[in-house]
Protein backbone atom coordinates (compact mmCIF):
# COMPACT_ATOMS: atom_id res chain seq x y z
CA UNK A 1 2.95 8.00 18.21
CA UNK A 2 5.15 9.95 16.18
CA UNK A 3 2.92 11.75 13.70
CA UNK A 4 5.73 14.66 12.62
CA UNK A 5 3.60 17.95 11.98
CA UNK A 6 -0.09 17.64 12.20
CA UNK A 7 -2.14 19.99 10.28
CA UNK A 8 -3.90 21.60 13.22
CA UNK A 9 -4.51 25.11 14.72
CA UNK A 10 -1.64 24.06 17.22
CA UNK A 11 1.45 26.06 15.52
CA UNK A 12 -1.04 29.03 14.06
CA UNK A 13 -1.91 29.76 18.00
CA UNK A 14 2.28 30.09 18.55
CA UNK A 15 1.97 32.46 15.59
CA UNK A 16 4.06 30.28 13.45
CA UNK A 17 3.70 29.71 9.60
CA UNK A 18 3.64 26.24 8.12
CA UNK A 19 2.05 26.50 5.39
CA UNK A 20 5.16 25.60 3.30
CA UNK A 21 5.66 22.37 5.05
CA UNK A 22 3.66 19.39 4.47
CA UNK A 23 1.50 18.10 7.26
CA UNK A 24 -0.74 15.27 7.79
CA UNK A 25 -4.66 15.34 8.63
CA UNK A 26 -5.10 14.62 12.18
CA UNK A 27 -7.74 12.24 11.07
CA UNK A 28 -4.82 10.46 9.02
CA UNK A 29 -2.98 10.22 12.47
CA UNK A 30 -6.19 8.72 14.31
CA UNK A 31 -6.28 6.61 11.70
CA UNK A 32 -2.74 5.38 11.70
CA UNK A 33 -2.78 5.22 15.52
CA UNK A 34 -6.11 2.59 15.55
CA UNK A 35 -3.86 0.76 13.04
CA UNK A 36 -1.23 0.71 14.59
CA UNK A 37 -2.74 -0.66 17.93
CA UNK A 38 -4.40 -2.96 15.94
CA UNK A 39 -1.51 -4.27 14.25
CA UNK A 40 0.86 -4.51 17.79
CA UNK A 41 3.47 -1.87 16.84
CA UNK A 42 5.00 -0.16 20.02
CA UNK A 43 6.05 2.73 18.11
CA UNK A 44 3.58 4.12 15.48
CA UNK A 45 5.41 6.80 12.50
CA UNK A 46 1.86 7.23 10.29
CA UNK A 47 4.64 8.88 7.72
CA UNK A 48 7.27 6.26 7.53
CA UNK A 49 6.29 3.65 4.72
CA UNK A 50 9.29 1.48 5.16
CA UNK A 51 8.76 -0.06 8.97
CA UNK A 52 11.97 -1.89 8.16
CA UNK A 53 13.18 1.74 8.96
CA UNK A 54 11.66 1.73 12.44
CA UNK A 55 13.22 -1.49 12.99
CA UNK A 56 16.98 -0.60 12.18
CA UNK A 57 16.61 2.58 14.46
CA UNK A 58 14.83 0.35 17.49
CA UNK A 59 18.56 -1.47 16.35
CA UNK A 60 20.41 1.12 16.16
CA UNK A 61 19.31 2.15 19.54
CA UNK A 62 19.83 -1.14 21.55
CA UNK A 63 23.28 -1.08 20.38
CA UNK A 64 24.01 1.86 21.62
CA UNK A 65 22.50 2.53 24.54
CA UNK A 66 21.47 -1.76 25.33
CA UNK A 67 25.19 -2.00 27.35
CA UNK A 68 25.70 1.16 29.12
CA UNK A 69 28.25 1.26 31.58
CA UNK A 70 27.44 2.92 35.09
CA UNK A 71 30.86 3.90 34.55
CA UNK A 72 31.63 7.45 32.73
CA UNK A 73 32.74 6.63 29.63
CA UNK A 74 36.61 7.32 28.66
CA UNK A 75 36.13 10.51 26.11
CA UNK A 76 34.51 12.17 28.81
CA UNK A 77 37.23 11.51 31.85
């Protein structure tokens, strides 16, 4: 689940203010969650409308990380 900022009492308790930036209902996230279960994603961004999005960063991420070396990498020798 990766809901971004949820519109709870969560951040008020920290004393921060974000009332400027947009936040969804937790009952939106519930929501999206079910969904999401329902609908066999691994990974479930209720704010993301494109999942083609998800899918080039689950991309992204395999080819960078999918053929690590146990070796240390040149830059860093």
């Amino acid at each position: 689940m990766c809901p971004g900022v949820v519109a709870t009492e969560f951040h008020e308790r920290q004393g921060m203010d974000l009332s400027m930036m947009p936040r969804m209902s937790a009952a939106d996230v519930v929501t999206a969650s079910l969904r999401g279960l329902e609908l066999g994603e691994t990974v479930c961004a209720p704010g993301v409308e494109n999942g083609g999005l998800l899918d080039a960063v689950f991309q992204a991420d395999l080819a960078a990380f999918g053929a690590q070396s146990p070796e240390l990498a040149t830059r860093y020798r």
